[in-house]
Protein backbone atom coordinates (compact mmCIF):
# COMPACT_ATOMS: atom_id res chain seq x y z
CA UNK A 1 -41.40 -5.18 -18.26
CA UNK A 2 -37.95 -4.79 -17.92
CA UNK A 3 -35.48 -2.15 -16.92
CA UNK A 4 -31.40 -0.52 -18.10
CA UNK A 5 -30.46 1.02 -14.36
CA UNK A 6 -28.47 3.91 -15.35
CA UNK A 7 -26.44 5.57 -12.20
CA UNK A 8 -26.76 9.29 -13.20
CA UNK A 9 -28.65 11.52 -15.79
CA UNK A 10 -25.72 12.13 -18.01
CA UNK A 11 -25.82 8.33 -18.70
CA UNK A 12 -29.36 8.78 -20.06
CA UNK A 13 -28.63 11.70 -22.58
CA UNK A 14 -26.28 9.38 -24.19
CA UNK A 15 -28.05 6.84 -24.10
CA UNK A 16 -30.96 9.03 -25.62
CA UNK A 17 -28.76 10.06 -28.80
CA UNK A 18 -27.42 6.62 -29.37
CA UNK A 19 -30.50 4.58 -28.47
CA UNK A 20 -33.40 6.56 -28.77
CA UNK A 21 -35.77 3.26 -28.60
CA UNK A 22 -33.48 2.33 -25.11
CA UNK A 23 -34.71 5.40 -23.49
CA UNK A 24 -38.10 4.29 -22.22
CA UNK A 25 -36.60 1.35 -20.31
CA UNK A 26 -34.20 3.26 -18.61
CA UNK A 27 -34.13 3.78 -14.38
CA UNK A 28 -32.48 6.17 -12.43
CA UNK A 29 -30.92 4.31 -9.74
CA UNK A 30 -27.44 5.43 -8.30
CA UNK A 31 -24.90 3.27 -7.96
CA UNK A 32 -24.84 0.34 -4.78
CA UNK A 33 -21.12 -0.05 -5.27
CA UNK A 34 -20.01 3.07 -4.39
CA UNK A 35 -23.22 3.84 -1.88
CA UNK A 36 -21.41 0.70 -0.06
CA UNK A 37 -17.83 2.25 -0.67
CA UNK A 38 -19.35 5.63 0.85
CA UNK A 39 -21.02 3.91 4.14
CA UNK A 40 -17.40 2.36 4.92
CA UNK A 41 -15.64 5.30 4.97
CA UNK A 42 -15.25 6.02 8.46
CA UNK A 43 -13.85 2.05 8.92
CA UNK A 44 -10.79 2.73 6.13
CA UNK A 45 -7.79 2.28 9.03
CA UNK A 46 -9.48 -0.94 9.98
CA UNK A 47 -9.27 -2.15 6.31
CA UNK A 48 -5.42 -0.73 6.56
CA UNK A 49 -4.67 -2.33 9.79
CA UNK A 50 -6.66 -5.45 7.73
CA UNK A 51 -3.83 -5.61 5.15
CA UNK A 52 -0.90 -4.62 7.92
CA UNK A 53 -0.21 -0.76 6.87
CA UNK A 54 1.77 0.19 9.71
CA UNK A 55 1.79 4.65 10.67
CA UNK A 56 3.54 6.35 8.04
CA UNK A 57 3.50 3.73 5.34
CA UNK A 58 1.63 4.77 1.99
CA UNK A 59 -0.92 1.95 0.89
CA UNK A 60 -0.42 1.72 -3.42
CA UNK A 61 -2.76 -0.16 -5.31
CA UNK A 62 -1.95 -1.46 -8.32
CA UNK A 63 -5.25 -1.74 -10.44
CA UNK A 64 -6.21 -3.54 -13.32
CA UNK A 65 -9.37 -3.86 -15.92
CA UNK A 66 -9.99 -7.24 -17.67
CA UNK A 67 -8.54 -5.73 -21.13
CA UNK A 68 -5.59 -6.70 -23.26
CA UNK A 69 -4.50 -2.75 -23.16
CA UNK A 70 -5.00 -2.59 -19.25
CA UNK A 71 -2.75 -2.62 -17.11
CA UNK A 72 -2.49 -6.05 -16.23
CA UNK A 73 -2.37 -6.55 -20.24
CA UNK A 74 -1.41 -9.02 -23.04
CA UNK A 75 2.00 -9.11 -22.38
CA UNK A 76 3.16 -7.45 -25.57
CA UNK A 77 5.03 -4.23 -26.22
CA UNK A 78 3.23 -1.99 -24.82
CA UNK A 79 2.95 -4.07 -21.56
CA UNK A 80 4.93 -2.09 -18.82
CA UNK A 81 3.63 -4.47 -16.14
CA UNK A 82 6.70 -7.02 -16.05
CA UNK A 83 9.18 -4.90 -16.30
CA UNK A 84 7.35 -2.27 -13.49
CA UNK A 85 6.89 -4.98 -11.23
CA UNK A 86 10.36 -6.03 -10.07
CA UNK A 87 11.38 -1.73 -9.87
CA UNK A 88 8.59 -1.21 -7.43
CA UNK A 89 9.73 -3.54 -5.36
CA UNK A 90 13.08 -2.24 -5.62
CA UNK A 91 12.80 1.43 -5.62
CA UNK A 92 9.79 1.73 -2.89
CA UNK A 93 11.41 0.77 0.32
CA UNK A 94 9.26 -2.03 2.04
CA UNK A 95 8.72 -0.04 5.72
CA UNK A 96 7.53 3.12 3.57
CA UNK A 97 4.98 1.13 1.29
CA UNK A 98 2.80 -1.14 1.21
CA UNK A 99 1.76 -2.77 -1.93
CA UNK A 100 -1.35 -4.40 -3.20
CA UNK A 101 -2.76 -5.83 -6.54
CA UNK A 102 -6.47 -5.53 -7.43
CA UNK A 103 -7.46 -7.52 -11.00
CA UNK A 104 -10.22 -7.45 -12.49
CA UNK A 105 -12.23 -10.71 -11.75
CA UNK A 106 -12.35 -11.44 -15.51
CA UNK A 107 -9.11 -11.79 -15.38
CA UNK A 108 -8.63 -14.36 -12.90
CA UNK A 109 -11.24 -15.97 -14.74
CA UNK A 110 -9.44 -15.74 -18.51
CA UNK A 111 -5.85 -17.19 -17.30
CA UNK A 112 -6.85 -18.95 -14.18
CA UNK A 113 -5.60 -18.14 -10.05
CA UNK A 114 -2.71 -20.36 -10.70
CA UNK A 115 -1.14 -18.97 -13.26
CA UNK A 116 -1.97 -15.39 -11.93
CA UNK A 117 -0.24 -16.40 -8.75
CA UNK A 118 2.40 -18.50 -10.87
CA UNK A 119 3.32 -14.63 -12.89
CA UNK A 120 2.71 -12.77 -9.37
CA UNK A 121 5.01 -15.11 -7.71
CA UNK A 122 8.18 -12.77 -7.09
CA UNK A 123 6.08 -9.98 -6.44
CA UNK A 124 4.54 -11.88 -3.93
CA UNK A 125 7.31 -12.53 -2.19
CA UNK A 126 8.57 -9.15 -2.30
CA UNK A 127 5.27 -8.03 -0.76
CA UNK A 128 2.81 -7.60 -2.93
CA UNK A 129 -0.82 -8.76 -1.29
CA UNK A 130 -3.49 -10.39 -3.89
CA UNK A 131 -7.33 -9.07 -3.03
CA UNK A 132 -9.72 -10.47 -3.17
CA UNK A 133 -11.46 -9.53 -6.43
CA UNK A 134 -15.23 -10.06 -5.76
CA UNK A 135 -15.26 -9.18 -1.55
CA UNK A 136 -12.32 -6.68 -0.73
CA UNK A 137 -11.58 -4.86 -3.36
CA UNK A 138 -13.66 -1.84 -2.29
CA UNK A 139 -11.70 -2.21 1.41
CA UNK A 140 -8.79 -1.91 -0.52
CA UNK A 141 -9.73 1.22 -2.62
CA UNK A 142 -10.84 2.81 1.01
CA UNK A 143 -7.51 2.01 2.43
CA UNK A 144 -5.51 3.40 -0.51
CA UNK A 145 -2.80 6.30 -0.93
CA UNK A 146 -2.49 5.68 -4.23
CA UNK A 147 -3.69 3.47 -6.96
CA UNK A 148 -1.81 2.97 -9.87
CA UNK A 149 -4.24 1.87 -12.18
CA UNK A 150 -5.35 2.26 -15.82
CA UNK A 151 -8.86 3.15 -17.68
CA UNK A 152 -11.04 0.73 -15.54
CA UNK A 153 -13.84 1.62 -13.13
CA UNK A 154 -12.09 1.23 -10.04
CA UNK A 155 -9.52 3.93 -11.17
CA UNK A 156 -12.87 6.19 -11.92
CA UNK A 157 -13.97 4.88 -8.50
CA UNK A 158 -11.08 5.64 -6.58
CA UNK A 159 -11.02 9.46 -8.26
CA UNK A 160 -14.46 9.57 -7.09
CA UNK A 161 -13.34 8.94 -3.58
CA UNK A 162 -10.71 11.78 -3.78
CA UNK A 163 -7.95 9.31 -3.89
CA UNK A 164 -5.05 10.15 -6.38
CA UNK A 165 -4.47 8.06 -9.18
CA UNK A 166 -1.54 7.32 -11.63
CA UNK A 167 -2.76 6.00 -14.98
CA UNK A 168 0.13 2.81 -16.19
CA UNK A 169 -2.23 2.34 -19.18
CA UNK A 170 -4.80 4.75 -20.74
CA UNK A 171 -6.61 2.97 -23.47
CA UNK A 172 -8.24 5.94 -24.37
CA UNK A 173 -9.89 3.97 -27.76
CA UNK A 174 -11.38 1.98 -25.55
CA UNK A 175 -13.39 4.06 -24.42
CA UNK A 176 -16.87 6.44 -25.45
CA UNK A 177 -14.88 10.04 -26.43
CA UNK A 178 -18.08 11.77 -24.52
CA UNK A 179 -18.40 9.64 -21.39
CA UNK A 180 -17.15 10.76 -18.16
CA UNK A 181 -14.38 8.15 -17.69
CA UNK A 182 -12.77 9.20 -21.04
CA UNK A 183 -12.45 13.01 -20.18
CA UNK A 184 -10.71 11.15 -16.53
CA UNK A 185 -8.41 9.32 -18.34
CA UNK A 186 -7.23 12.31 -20.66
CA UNK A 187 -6.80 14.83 -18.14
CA UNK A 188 -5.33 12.24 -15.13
CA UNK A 189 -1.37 11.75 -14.19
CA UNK A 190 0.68 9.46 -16.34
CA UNK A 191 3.31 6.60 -14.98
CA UNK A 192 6.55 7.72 -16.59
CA UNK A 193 7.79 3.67 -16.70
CA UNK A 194 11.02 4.60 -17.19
CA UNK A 195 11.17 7.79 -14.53
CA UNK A 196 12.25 7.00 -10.63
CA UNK A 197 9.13 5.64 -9.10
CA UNK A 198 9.60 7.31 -5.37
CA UNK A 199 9.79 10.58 -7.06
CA UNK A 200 6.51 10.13 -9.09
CA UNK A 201 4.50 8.73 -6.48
CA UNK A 202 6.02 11.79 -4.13
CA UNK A 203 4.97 14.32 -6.65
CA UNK A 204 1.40 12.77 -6.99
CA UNK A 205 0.90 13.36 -3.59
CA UNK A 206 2.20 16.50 -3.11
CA UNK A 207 0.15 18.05 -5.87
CA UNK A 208 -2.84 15.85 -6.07
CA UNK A 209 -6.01 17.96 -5.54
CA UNK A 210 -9.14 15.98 -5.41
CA UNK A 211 -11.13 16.72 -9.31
CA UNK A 212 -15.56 16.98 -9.14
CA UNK A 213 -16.17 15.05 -12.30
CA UNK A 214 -15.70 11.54 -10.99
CA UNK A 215 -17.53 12.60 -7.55
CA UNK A 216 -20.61 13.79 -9.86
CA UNK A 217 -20.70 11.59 -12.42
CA UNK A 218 -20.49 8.26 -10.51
CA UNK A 219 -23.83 8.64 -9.19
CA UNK A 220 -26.62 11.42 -9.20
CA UNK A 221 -28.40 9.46 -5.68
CA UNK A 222 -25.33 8.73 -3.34
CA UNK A 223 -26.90 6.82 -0.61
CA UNK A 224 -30.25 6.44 -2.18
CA UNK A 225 -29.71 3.56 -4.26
CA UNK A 226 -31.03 1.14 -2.89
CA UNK A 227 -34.37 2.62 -2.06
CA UNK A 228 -34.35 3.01 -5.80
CA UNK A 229 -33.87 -0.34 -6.93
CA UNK A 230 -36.04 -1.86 -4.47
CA UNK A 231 -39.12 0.82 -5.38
CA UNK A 232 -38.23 -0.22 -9.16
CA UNK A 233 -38.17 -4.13 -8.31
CA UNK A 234 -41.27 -4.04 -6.56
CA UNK A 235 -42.76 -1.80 -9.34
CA UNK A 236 -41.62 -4.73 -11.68
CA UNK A 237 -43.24 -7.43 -9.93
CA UNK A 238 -46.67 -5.11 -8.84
CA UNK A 239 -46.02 -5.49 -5.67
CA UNK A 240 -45.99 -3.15 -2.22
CA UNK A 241 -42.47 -2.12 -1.16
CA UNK A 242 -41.94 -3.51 2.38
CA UNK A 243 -42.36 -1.15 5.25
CA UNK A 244 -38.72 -1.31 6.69
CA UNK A 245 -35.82 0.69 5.28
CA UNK A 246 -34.36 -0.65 2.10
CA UNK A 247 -30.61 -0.90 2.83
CA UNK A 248 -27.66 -2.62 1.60
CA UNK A 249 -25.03 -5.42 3.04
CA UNK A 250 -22.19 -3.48 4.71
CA UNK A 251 -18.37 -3.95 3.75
CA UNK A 252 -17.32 -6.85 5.99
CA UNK A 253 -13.54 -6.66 7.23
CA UNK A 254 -11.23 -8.54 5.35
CA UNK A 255 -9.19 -11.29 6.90
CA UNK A 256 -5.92 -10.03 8.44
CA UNK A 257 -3.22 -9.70 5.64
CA UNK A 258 -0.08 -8.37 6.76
CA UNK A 259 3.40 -8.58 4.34
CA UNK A 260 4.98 -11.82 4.08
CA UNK A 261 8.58 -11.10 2.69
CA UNK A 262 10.12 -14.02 1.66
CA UNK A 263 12.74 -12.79 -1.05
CA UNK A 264 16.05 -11.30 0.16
CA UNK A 265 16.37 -7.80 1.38
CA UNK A 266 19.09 -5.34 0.76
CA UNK A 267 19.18 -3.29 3.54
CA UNK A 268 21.31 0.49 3.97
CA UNK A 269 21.50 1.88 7.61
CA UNK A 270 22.99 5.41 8.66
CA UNK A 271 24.15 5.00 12.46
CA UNK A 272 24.32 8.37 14.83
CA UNK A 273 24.62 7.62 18.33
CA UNK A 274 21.63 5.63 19.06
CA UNK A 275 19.60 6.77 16.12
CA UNK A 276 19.21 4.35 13.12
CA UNK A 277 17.94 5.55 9.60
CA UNK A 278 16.86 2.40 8.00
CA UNK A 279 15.65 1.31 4.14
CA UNK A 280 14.77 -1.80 3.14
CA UNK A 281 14.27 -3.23 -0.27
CA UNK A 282 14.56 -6.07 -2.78
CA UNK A 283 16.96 -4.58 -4.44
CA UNK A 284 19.68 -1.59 -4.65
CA UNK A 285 18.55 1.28 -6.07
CA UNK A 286 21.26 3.18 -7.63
CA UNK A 287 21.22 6.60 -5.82
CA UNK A 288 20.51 4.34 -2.18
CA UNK A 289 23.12 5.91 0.50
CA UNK A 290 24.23 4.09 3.52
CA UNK A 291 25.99 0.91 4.73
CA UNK A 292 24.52 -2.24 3.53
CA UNK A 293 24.02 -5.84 4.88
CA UNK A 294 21.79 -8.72 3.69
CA UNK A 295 18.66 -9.91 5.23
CA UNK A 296 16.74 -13.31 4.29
CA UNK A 297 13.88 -14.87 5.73
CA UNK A 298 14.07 -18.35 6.77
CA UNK A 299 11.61 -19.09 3.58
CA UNK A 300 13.44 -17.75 1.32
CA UNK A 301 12.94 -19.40 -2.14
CA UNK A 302 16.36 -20.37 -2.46
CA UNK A 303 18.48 -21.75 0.35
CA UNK A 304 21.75 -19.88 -1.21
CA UNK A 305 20.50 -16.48 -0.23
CA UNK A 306 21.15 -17.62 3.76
CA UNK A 307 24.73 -18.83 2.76
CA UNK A 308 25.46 -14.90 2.43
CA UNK A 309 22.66 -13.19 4.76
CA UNK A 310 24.01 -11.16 7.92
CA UNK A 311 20.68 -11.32 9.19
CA UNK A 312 18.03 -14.30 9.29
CA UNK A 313 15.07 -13.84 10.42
CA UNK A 314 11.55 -15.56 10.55
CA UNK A 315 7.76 -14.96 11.95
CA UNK A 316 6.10 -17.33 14.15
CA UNK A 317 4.05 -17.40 17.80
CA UNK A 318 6.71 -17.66 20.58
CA UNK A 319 5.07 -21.19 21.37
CA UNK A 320 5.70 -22.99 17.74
CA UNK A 321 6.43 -26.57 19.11
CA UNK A 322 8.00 -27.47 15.65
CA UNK A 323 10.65 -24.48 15.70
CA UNK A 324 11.52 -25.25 19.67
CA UNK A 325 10.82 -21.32 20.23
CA UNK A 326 12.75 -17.83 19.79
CA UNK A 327 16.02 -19.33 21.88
CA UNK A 328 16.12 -22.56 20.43
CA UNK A 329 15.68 -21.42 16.89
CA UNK A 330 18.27 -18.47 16.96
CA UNK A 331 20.79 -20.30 18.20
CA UNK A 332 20.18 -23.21 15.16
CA UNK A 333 20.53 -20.55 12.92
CA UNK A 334 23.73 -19.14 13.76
CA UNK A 335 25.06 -22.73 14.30
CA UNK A 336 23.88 -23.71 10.94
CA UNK A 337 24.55 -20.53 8.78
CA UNK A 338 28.13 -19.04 10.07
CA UNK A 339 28.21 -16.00 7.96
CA UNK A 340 25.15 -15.33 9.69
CA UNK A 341 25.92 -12.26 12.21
CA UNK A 342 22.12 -12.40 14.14
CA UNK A 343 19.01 -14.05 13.67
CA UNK A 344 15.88 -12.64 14.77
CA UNK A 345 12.59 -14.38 15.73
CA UNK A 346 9.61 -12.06 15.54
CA UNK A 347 7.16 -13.16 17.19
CA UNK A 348 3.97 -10.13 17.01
CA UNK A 349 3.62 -7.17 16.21
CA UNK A 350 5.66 -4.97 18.05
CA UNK A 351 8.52 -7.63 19.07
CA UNK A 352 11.01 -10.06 18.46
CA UNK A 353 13.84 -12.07 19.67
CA UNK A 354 17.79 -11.68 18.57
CA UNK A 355 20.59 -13.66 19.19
CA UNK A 356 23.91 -12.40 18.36
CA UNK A 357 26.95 -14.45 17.76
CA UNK A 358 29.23 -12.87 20.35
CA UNK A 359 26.78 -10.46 22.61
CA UNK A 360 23.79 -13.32 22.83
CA UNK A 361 20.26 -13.17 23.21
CA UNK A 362 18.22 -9.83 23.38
CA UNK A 363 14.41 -8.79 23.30
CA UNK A 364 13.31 -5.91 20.80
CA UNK A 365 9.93 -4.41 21.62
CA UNK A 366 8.37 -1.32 20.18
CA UNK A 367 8.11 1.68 22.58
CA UNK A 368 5.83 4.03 22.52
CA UNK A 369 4.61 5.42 19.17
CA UNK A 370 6.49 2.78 17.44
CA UNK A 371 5.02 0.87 14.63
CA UNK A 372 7.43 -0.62 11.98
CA UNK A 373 8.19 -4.31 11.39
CA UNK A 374 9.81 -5.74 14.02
CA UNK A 375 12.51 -7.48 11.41
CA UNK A 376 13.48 -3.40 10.68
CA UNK A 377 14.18 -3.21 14.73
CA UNK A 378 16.40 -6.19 14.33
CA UNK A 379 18.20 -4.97 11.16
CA UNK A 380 18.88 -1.88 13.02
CA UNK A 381 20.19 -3.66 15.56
CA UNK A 382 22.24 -5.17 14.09
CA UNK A 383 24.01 -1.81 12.11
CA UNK A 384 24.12 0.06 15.95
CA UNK A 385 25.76 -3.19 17.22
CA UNK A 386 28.36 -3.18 13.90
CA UNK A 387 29.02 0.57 14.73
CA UNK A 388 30.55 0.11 18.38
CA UNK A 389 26.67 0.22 19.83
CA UNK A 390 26.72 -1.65 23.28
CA UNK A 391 23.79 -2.67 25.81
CA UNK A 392 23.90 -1.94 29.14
CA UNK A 393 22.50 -4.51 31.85
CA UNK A 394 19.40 -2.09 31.83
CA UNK A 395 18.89 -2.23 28.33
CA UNK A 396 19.16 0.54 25.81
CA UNK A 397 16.25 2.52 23.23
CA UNK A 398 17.16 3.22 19.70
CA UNK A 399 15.37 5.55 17.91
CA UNK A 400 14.79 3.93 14.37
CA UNK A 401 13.47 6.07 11.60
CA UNK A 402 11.64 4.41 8.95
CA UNK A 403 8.60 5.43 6.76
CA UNK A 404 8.87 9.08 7.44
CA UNK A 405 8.60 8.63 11.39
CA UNK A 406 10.60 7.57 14.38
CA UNK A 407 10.25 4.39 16.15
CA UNK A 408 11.75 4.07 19.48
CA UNK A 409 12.83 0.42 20.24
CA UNK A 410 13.44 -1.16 23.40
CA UNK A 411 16.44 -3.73 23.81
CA UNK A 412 16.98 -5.47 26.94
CA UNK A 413 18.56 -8.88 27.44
């Protein structure tokens, strides 16, 4: 005996016209995936807070199918990954995305998880988190805004979870005309490659309505799967079903992930008062307004970038023995790198430690209903300071905005 486990009726009609002889095998079964997907629904901020998506940042994930037309493809003409890659980094300001890359095991498997990490590398250090491709890539789809994916399941999952989706790569011959996932990938949203990223990911959003066919077709049982495969199992082996519920293992929470940006920032500011409009990105998009300075992690890849950086800045728990602390670092920094106008030492969440060359040694901490990185607080610091900005002996707020929000900051010395 043996059985095809088909996840919803429409499945079997084709199935019935292209494999008549296929038909009597066939089981009605849902789908366990998305049954898992749907009973980890109410945890989706913990999988954001999981992958450090701070209030008001928009989680993208880029998506990929194990297919040399995917998006993640063979590198030939028709490959807008490499060139896509280095603008999103650019164009999407780093405190108003997040970004995320989920490949299709396959392909780790084809080229190998160093060389995937070895062609990742700069996107990587501009931000770009790697999941997990066999244990969190349904967290990810949960936490999403967006994924920007191409004619795999997990874009026809993701629709099916109401979440909107940009197709980089169709590969509509890939695919049955009649199934379900081919009338998705005709009718969904298009990357423009060439068109301003911000704006096409703003327009996806504001217009995105969520469609029924993914919804209906991905399953025809949603949360009855696996009471289906266990009554077809036991059936299989002519044996009694166990008297407790059949049920399936839950999403665990992925390991805490938050951005590690190692590659050079450019950073524009707008000071008023005591407010601070901040952007950060790895590049200079060409209609950015604002002053500009430079800001470099301590890790940068190369050591040239801090030659020119007018902030430095690195993460690390307050107690490092190796770095001597926030006080003892800073002030190596700005002995070592004299173009260097502050260095910051962020040491959580919510706070970090500056040293100025002339004004000295200040704490930043988040006030309330802040929640951007704490190297943002010190960048605008350092543009209120550069604009006349002084600190009393009480201390002084600025009111950052970043990501759509404002983010009160607390300076005292």
């Amino acid at each position: 005996m043996e059985g095809l486990v088909l996840s919803h009726p429409e499945q079997l009609e084709r199935l019935r016209r292209v494999c008549p002889e296929a038909e009597k095998a066939a089981v009605l079964a849902g789908d366990p995936c998305f049954d898992r997907m749907l009973a980890a629904r109410p945890y989706r901020e913990r999988f954001r807070q999981a992958l450090g998506v701070r209030r008001g940042q928009r989680l993208i994930v880029l998506n990929s199918t194990w297919n040399p037309e995917g998006f993640f493809g063979n590198g030939g003409d028709q490959d807008v990954l490499p060139s896509l890659l280095p603008r999103i980094a650019a164009e999407l300001p780093a405190d108003d995305y997040r970004l995320a890359a989920v490949l299709h095991p396959n392909v780790w498997y084809g080229h190998g998880p160093g060389q995937i990490r070895i062609w990742l590398d700069r996107a990587r250090r501009s931000g770009l988190a790697l999941i997990d491709p066999v244990h969190a890539w349904r967290q990810a789809l949960l936490a999403a805004d967006v994924v920007l994916g191409d004619f795999g399941a997990v874009s026809y999952y993701a629709a099916a979870l109401g979440t909107p989706v940009l197709l980089a790569a169709a590969g509509a011959d890939r695919l049955d005309p009649e199934a379900p996932l081919a009338a998705f990938v005709r009718d969904a949203p298009r990357l423009d490659p060439q068109g301003p990223l911000r704006d096409q990911l703003a327009d996806l959003l504001a217009r995105h309505r969520p469609i029924p066919g993914p919804t209906e077709f991905t399953t025809s049982a949603p949360g009855a799967s696996a009471e289906l495969l266990r009554q077809h199992f036991y059936m299989l082996m002519d044996l009694p079903q166990p008297a407790t519920p059949a049920l399936l293992e839950p999403l665990p929470l992925p390991p805490y992930d938050p951005p590690r940006r190692t590659a050079p920032l450019d950073v524009r500011t707008r000071v008023r008062g005591a407010e601070v409009m901040i952007e950060r990105s790895t590049g200079h998009p060409y209609d950015a307004a604002g002053e500009t300075h430079r800001a470099v992690h301590e890790d940068t890849r190369d050591p040239g970038d801090l030659a020119t950086a007018d902030v430095i800045w690195r993460d690390g728990p307050p107690d490092d023995p190796r770095l001597g602390g926030p006080d003892e670092w800073t002030a190596e920094i700005l002995h070592r790198h004299p173009h260097c106008a502050l260095a910051a030492y962020v040491s959580g969440p919510d706070s970090c430690t500056v040293r100025t060359r002339h004004l000295g040694v200040f704490r930043l901490s988040a006030g309330p209903g802040a929640d951007a990185d704490p190297a943002a607080y010190a960048s605008a610091l350092h543009a209120w300071l550069v604009h006349g900005g002084e600190v009393p002996p009480g201390g002084a707020t600025l009111r950052v905005y970043a990501a759509g929000g404002v983010h009160p900051v607390v300076c005292t010395r």
